[in-house]
Protein backbone atom coordinates (compact mmCIF):
# COMPACT_ATOMS: atom_id res chain seq x y z
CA UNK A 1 145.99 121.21 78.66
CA UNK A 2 145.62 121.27 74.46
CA UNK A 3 147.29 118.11 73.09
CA UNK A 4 147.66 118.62 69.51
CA UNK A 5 146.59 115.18 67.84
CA UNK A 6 148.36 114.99 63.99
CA UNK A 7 146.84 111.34 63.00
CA UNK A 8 145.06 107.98 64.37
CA UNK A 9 148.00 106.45 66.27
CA UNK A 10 147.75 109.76 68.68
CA UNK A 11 144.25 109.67 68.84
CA UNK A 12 144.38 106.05 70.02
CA UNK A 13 147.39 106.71 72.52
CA UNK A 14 145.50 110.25 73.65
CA UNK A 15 141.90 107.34 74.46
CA UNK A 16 144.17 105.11 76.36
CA UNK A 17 145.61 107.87 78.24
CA UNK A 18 142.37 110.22 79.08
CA UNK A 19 140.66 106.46 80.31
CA UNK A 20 143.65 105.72 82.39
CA UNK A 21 143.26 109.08 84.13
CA UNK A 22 139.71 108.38 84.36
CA UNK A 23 139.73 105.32 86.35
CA UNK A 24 142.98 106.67 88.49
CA UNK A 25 140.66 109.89 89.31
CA UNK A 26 137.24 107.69 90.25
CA UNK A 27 139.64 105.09 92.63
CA UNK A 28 141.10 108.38 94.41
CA UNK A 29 137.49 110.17 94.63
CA UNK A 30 136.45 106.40 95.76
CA UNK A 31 138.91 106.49 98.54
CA UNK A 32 138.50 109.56 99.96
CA UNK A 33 134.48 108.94 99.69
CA UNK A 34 135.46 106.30 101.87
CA UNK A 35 136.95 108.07 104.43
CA UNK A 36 134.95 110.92 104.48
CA UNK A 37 132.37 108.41 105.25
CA UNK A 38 133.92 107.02 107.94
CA UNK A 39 135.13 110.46 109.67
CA UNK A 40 131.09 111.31 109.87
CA UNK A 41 129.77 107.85 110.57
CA UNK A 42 132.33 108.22 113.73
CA UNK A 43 130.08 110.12 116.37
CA UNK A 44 127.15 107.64 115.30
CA UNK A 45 129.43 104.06 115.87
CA UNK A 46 130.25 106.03 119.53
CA UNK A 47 126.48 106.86 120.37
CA UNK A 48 125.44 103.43 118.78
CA UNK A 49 127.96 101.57 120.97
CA UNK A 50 127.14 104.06 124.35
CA UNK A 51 123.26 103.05 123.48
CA UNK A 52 123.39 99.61 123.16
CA UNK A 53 124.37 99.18 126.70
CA UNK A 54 121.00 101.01 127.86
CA UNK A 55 117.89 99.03 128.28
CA UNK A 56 114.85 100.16 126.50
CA UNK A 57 117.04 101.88 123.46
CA UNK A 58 116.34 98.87 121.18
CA UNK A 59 112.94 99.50 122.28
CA UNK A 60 112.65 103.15 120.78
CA UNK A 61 114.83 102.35 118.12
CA UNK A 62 112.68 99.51 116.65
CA UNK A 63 109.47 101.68 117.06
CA UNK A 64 111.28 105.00 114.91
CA UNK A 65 112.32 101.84 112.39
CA UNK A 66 108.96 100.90 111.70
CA UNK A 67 108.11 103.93 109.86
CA UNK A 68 111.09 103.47 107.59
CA UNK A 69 112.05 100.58 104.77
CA UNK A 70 112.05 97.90 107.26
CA UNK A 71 108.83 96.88 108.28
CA UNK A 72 108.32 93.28 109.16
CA UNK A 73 111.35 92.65 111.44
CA UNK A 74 111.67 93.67 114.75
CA UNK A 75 113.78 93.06 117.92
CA UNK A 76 111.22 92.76 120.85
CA UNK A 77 108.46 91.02 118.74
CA UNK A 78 107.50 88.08 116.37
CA UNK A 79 107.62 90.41 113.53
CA UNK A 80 103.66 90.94 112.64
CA UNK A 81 104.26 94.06 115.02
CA UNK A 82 103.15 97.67 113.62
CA UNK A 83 103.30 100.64 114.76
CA UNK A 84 100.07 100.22 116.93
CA UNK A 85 101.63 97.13 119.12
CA UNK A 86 104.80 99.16 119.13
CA UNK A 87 103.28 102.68 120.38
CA UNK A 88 101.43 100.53 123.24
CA UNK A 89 103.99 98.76 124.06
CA UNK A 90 105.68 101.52 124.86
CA UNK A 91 102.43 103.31 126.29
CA UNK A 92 100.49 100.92 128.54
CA UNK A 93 103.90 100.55 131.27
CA UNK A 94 103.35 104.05 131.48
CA UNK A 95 99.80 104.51 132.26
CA UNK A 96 100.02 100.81 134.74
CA UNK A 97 102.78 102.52 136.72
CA UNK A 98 100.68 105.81 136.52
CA UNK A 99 97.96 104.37 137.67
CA UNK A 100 97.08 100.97 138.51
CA UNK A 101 100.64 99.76 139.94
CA UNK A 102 101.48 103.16 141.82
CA UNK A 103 101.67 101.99 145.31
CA UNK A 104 102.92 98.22 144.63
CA UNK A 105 106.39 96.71 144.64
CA UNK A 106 108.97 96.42 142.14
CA UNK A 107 108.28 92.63 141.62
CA UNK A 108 104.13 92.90 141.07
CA UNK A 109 104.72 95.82 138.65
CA UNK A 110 107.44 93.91 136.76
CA UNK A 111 105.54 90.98 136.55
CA UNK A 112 102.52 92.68 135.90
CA UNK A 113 104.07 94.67 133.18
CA UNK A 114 105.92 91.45 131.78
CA UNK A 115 102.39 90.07 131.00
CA UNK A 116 101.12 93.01 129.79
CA UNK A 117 103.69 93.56 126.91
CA UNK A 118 103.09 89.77 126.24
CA UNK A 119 99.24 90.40 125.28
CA UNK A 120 99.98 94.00 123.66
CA UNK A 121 102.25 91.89 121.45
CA UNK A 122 99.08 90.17 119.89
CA UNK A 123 97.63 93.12 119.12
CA UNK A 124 97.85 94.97 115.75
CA UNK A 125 96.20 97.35 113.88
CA UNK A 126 94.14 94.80 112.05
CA UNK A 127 92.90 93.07 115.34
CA UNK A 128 91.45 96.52 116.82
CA UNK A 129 89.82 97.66 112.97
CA UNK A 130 87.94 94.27 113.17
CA UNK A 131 87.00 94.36 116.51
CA UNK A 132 85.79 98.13 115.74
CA UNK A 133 84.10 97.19 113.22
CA UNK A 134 82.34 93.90 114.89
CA UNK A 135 81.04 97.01 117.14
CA UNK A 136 80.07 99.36 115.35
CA UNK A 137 77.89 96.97 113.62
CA UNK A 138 76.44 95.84 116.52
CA UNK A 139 75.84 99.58 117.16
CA UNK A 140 74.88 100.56 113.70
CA UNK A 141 70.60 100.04 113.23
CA UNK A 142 69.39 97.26 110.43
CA UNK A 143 67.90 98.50 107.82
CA UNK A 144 63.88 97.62 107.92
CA UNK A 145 62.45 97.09 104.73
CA UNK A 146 59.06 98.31 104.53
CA UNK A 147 55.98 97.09 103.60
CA UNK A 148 53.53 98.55 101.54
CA UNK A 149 49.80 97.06 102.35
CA UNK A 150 47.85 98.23 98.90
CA UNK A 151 50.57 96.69 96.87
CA UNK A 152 50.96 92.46 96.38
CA UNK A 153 54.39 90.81 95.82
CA UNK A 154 54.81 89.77 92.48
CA UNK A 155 54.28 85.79 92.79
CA UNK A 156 51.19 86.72 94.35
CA UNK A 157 49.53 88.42 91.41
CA UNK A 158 47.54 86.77 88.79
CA UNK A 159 47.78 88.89 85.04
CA UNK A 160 51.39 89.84 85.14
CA UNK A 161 51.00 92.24 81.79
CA UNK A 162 54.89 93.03 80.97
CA UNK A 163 53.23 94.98 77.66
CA UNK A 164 54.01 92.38 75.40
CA UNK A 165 50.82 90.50 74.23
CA UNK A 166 51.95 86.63 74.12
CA UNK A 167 50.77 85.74 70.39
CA UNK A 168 52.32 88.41 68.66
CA UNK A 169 55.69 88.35 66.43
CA UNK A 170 58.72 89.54 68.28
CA UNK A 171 61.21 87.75 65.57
């Protein structure tokens, strides 16, 4: 569409009218952005609402969120948690029921498992690098500094000579 502008009074009416257009077209694009939105975010709201019925879903969800933007917070912890404590968490009421809790009751292995995610909650990933490294100095030899017999500390010998003869000019 050509709109044939003859002098400023057009020109000005033509701005007003293009800007009008403008902002009509961005609040329809807005709207149906909007509902677009919503149509796909649908199915999610559904699975969301099915899931938070289940237990242990807030569980899995909060250890996928870690690795995302938000780090420190956390439903099923006091939010030092990373993604150590949150991988064991998930991990160690596994291998208990695998192993040591296979032939007891419902009640020892929940308790049992209650206390256990208690003290995995203490642990992080900077707990287990210091207490790695507390061992693997322990482990690590010390260095032995060794001892030469023909050769005398220096406080213990008499003409130190550091080539500069004491009376001469060094100004």
């Amino acid at each position: 569409m050509k709109v044939n502008i003859n002098n400023s009074e057009e020109l000005k009416n033509e701005l007003v009218r293009l800007s009008r257009l403008r902002l009509e077209q961005e609040l329809y694009l807005g709207d149906q952005y909007k509902l677009l939105k919503n149509k796909v975010q649908t199915p999610s709201r559904i699975v969301g609402a099915v899931a938070s019925n289940l237990p242990g879903v807030s569980l899995i969800k909060g250890l996928f969120s870690s690795f995302g933007k938000d780090k420190g917070h956390s439903d099923f912890s006091d939010g030092k948690s990373d993604w150590l404590t949150k991988i064991t968490q998930l991990a160690l009421p596994l291998v208990l029921n695998r192993t040591l809790l296979k032939n007891s009751g419902w009640l020892k292995k929940s308790l049992v498992l209650l206390a256990s995610e208690g003290a995995v909650g203490q642990l992080n990933k900077d707990k287990v690098n210091s207490f790695v490294g507390k061992i693997a100095d322990y482990i690590r030899p010390k260095k032995s500094k060794k001892k030469h017999k023909n050769i005398k500390p220096i406080e213990e010998q008499d003409n130190l000579n550091f080539g500069i003869p004491p009376d001469s000019e060094t100004y």
